[in-house]
PDB file of N, CA and C in Angstrom:
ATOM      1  N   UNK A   1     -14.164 -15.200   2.814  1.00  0.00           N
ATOM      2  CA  UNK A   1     -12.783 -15.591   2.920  1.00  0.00           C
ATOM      3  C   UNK A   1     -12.599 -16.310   4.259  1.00  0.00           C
ATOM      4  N   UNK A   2     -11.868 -17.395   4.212  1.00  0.00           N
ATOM      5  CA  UNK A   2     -11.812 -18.332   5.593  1.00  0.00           C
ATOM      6  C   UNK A   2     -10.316 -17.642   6.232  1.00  0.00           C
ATOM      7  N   UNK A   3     -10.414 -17.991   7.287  1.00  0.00           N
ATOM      8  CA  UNK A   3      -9.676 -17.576   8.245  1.00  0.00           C
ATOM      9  C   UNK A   3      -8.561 -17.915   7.934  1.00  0.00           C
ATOM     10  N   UNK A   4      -8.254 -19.053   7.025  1.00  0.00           N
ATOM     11  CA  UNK A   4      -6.709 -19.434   6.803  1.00  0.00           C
ATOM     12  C   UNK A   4      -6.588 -19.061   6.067  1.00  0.00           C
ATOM     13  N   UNK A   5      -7.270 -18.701   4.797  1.00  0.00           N
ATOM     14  CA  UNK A   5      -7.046 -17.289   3.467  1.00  0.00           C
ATOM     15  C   UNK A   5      -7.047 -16.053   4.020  1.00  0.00           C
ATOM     16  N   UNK A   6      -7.500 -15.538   4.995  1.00  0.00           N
ATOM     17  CA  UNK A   6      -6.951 -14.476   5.945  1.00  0.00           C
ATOM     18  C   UNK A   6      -5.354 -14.267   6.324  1.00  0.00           C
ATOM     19  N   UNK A   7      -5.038 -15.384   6.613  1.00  0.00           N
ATOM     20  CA  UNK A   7      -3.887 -15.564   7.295  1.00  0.00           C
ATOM     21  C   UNK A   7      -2.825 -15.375   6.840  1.00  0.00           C
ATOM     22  N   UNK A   8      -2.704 -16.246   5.450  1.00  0.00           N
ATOM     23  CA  UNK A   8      -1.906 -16.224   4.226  1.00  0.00           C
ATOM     24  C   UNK A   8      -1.552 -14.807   3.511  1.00  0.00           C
ATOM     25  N   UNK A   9      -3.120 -14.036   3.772  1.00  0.00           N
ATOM     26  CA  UNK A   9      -2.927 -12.723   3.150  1.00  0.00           C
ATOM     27  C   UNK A   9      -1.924 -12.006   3.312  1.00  0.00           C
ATOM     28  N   UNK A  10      -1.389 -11.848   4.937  1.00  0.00           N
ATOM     29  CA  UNK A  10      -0.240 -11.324   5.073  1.00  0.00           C
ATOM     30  C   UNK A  10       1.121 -12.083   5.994  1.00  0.00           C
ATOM     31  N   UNK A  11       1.180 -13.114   4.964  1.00  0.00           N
ATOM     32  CA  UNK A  11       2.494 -13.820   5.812  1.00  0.00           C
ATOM     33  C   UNK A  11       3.561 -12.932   5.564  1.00  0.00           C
ATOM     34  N   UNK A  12       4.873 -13.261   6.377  1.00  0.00           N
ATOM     35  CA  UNK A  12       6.082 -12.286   5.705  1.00  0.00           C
ATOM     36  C   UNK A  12       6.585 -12.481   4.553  1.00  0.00           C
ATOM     37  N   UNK A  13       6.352 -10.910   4.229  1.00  0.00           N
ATOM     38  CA  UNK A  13       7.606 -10.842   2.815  1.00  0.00           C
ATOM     39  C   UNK A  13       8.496  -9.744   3.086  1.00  0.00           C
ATOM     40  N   UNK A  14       9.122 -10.003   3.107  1.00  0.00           N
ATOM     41  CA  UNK A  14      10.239  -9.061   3.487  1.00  0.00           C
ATOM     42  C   UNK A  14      10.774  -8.129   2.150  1.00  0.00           C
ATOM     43  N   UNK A  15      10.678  -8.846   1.132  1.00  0.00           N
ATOM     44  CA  UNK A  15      10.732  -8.268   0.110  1.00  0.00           C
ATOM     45  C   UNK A  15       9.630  -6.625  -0.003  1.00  0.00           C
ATOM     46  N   UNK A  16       8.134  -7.296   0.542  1.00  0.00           N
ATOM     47  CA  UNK A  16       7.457  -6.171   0.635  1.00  0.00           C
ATOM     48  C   UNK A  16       7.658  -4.935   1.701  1.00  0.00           C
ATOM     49  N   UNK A  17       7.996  -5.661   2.615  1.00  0.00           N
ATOM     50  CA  UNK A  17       8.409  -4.593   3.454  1.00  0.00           C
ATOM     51  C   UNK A  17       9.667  -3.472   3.057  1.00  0.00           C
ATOM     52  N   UNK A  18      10.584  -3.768   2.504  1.00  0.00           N
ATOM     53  CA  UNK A  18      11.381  -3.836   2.533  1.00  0.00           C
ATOM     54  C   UNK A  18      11.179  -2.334   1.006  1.00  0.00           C
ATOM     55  N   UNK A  19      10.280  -2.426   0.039  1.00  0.00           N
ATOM     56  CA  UNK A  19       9.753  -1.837  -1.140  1.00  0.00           C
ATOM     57  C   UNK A  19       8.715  -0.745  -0.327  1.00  0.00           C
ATOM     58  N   UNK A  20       8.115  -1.199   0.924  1.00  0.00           N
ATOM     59  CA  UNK A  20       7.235   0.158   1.231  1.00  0.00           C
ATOM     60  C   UNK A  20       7.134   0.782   1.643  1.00  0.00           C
ATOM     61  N   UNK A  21       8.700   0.727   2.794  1.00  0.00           N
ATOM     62  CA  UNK A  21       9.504   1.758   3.635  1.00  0.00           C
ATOM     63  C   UNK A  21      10.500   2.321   3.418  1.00  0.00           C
ATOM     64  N   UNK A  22      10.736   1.887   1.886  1.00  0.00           N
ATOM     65  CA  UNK A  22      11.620   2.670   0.971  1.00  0.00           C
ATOM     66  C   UNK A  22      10.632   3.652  -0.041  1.00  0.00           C
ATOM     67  N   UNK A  23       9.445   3.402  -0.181  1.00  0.00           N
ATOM     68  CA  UNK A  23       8.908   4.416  -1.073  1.00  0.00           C
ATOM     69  C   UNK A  23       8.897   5.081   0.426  1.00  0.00           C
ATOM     70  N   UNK A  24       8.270   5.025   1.337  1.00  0.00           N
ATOM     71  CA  UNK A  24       7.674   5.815   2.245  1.00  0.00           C
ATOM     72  C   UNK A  24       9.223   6.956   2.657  1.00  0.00           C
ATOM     73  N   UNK A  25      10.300   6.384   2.717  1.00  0.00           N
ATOM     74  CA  UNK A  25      11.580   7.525   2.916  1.00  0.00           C
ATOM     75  C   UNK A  25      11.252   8.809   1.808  1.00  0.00           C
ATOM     76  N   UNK A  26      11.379   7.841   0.295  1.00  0.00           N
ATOM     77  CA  UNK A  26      11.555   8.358  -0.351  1.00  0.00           C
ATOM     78  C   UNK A  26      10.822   9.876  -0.967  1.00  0.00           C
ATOM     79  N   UNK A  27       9.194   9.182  -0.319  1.00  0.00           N
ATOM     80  CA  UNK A  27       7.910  10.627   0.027  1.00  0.00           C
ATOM     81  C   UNK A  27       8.532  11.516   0.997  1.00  0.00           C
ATOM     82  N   UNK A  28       8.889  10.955   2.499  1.00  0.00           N
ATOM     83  CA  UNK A  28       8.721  12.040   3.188  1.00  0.00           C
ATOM     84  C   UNK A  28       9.613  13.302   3.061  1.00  0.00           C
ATOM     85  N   UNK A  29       8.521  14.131   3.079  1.00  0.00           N
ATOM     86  CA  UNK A  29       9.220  15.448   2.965  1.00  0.00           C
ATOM     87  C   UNK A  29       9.175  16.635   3.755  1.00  0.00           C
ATOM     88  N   UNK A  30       9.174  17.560   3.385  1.00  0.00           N
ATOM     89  CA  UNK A  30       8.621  18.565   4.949  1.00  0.00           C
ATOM     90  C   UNK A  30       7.432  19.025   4.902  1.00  0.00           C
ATOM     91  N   UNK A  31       6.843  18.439   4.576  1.00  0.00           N
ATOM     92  CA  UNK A  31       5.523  18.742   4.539  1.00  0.00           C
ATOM     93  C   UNK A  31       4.697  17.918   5.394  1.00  0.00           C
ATOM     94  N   UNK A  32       3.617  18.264   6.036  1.00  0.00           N
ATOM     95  CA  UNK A  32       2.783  17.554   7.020  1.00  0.00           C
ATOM     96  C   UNK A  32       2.076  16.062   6.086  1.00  0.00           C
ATOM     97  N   UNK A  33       1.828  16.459   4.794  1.00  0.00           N
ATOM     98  CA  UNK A  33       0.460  15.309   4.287  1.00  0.00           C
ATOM     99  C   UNK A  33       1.477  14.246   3.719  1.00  0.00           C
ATOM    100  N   UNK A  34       2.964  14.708   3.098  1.00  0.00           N
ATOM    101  CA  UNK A  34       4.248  13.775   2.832  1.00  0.00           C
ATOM    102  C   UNK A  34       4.522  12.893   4.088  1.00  0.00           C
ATOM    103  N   UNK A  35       4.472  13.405   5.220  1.00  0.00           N
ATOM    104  CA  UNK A  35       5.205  12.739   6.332  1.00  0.00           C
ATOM    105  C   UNK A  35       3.879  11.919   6.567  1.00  0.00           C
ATOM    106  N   UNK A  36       2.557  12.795   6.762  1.00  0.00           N
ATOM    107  CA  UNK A  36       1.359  11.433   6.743  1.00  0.00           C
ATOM    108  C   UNK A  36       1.550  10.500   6.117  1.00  0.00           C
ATOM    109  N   UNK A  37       1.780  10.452   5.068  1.00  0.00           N
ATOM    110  CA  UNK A  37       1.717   9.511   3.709  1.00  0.00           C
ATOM    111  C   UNK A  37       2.338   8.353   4.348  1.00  0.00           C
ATOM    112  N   UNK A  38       3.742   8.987   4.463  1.00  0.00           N
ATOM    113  CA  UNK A  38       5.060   8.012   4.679  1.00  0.00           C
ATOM    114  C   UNK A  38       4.850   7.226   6.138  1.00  0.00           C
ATOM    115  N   UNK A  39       4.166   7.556   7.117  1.00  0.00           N
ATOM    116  CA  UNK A  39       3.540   6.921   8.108  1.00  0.00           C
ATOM    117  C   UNK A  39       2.848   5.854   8.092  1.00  0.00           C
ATOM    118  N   UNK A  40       1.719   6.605   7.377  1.00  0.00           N
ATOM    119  CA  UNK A  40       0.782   5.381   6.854  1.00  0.00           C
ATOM    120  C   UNK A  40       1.192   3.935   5.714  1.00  0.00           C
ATOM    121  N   UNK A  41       2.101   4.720   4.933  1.00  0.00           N
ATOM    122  CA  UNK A  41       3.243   3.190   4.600  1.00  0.00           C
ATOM    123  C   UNK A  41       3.587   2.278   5.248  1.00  0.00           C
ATOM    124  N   UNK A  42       4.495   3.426   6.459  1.00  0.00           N
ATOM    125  CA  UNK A  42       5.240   2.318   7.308  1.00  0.00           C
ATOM    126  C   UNK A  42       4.588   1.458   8.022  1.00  0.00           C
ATOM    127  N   UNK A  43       3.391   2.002   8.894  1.00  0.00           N
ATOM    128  CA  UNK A  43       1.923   0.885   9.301  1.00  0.00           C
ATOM    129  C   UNK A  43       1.868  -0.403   8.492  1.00  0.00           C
ATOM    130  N   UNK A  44       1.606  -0.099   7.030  1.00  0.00           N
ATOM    131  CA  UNK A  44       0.963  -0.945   5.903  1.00  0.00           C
ATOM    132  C   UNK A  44       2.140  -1.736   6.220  1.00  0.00           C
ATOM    133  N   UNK A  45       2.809  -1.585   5.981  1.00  0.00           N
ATOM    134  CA  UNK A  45       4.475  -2.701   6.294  1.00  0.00           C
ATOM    135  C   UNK A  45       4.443  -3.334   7.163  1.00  0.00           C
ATOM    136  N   UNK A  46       4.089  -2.882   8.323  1.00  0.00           N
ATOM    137  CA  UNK A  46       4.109  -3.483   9.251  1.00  0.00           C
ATOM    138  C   UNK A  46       3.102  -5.016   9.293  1.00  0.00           C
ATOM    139  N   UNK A  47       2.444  -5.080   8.210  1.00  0.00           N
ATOM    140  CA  UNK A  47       1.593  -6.452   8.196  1.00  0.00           C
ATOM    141  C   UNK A  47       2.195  -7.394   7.815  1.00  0.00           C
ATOM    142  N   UNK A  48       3.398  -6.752   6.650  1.00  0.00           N
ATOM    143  CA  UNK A  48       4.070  -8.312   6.451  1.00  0.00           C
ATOM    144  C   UNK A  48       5.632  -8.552   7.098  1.00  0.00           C
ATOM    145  N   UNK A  49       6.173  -7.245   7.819  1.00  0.00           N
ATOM    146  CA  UNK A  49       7.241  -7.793   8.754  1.00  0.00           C
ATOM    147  C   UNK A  49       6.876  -8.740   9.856  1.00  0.00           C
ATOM    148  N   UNK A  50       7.593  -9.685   9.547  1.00  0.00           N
ATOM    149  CA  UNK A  50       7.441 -11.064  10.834  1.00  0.00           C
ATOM    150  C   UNK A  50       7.561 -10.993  12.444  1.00  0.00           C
ATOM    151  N   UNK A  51       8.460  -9.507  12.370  1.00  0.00           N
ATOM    152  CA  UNK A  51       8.892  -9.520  14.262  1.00  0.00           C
ATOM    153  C   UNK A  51       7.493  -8.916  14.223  1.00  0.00           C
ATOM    154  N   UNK A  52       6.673  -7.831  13.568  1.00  0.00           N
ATOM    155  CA  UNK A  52       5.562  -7.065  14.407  1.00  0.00           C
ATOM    156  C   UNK A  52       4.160  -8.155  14.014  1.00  0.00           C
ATOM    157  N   UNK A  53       3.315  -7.223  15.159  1.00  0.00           N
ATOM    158  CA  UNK A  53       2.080  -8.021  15.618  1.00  0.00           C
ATOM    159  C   UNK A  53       0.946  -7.445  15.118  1.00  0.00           C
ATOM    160  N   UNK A  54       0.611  -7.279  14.365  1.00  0.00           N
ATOM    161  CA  UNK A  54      -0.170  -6.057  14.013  1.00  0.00           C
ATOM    162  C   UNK A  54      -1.502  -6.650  13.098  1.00  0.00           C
ATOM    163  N   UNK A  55      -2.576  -6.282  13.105  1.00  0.00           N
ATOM    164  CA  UNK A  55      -4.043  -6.650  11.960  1.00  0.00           C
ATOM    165  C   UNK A  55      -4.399  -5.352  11.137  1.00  0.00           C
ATOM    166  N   UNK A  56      -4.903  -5.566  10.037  1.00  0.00           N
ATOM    167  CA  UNK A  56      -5.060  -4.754   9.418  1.00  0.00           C
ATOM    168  C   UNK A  56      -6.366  -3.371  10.260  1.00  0.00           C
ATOM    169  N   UNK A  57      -7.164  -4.642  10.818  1.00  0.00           N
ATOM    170  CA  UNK A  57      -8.216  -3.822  11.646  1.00  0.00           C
ATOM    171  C   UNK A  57      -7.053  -2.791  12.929  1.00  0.00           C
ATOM    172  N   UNK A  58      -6.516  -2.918  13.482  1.00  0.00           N
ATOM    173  CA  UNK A  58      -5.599  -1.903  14.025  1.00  0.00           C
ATOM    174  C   UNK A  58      -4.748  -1.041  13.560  1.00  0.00           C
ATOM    175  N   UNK A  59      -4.509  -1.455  12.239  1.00  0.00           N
ATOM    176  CA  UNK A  59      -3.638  -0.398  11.458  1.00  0.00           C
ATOM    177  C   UNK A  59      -4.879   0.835  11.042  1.00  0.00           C
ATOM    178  N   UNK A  60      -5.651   0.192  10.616  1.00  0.00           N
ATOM    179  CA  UNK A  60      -7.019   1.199  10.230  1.00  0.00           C
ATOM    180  C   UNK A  60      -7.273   2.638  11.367  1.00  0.00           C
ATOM    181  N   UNK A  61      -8.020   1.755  12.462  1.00  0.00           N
ATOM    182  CA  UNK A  61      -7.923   2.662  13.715  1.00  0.00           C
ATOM    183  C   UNK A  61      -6.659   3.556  14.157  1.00  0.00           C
ATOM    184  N   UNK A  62      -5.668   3.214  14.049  1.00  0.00           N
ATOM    185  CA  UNK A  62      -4.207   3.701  14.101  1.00  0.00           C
ATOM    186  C   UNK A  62      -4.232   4.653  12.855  1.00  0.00           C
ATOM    187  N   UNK A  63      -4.362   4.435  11.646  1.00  0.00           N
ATOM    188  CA  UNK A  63      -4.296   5.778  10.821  1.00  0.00           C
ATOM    189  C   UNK A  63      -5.365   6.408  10.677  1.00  0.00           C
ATOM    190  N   UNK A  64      -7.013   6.101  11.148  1.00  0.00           N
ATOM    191  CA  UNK A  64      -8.153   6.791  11.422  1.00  0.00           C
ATOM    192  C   UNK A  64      -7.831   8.058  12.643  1.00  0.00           C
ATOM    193  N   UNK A  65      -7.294   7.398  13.527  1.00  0.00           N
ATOM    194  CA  UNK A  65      -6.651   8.399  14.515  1.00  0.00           C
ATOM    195  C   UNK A  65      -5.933   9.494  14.315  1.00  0.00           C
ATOM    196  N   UNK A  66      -5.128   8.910  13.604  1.00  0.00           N
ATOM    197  CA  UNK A  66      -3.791  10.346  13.050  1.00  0.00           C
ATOM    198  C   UNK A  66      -4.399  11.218  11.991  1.00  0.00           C
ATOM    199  N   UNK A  67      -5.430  10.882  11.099  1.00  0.00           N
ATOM    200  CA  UNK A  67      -6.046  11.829  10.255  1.00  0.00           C
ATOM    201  C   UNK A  67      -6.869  12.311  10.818  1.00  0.00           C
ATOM    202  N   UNK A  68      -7.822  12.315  12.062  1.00  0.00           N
ATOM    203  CA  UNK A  68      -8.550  12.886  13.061  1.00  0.00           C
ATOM    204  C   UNK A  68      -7.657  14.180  13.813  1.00  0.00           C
ATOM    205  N   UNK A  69      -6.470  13.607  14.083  1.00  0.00           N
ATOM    206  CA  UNK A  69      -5.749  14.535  14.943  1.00  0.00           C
ATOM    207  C   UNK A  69      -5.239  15.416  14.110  1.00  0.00           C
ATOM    208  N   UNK A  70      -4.716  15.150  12.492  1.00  0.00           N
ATOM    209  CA  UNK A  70      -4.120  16.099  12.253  1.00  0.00           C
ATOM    210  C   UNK A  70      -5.197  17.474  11.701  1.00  0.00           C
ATOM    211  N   UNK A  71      -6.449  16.659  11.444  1.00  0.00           N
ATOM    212  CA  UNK A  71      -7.579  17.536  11.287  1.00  0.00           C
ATOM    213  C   UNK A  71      -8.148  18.466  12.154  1.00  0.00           C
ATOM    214  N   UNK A  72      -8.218  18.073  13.427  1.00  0.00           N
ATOM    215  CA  UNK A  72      -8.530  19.000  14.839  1.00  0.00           C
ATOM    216  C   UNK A  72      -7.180  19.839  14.757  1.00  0.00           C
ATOM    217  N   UNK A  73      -6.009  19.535  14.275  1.00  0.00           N
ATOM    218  CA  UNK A  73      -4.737  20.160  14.894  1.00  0.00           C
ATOM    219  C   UNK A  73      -4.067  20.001  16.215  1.00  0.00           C
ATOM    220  N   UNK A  74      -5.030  18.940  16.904  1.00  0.00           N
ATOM    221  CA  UNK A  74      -4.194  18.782  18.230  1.00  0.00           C
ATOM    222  C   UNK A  74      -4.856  17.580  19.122  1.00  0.00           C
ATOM    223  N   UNK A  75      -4.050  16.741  19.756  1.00  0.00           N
ATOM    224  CA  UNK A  75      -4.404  15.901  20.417  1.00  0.00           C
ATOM    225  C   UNK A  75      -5.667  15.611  21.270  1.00  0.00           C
ATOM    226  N   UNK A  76      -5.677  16.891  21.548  1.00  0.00           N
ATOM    227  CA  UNK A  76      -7.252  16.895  22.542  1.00  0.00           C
ATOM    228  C   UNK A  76      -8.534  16.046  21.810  1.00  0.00           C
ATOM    229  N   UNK A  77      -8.877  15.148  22.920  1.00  0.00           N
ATOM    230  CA  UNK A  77      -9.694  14.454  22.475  1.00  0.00           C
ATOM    231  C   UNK A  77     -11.484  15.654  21.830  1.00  0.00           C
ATOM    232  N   UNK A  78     -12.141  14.633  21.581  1.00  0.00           N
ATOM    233  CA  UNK A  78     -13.241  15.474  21.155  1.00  0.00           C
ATOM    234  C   UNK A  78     -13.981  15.202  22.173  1.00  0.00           C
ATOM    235  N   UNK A  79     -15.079  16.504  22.107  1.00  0.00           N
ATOM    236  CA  UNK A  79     -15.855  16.478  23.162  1.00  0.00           C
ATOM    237  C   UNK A  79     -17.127  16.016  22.710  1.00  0.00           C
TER     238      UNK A  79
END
């Protein structure tokens, strides 16, 4: 895939955004793996809202992180 079919992949749609932070309300619940869920939506959104800056390769690391932490149970890094 060329870099400008990259690009295109996630131009804004607001429409999408707009559909995946409304399912993501609509999950969260009180539950820890609901509110994960609905997190990790709002990330995914974040590729095609136009104000944020975001690559899919950082959204990855960004929710690789939070399923690490919620697995240890706590911020502390690993040793």
């Amino acid at each position: 895939m060329s870099d400008e079919e990259r690009s295109r992949e996630f131009e804004p749609d607001p429409e999408r955004v707009r559909l995946l932070r409304e399912t993501a309300d609509e999950i969260r619940g009180e539950s820890g793996e609901s509110k994960q869920v609905a997190a990790i939506l709002y990330r995914v959104s974040d590729l095609y809202d136009g104000t944020e800056e975001t690559t899919p390769e950082e959204i990855y690391l960004n929710v690789r992180n939070i399923l690490r932490i919620r697995e240890r149970g706590t911020l502390e890094r690993e040793r």
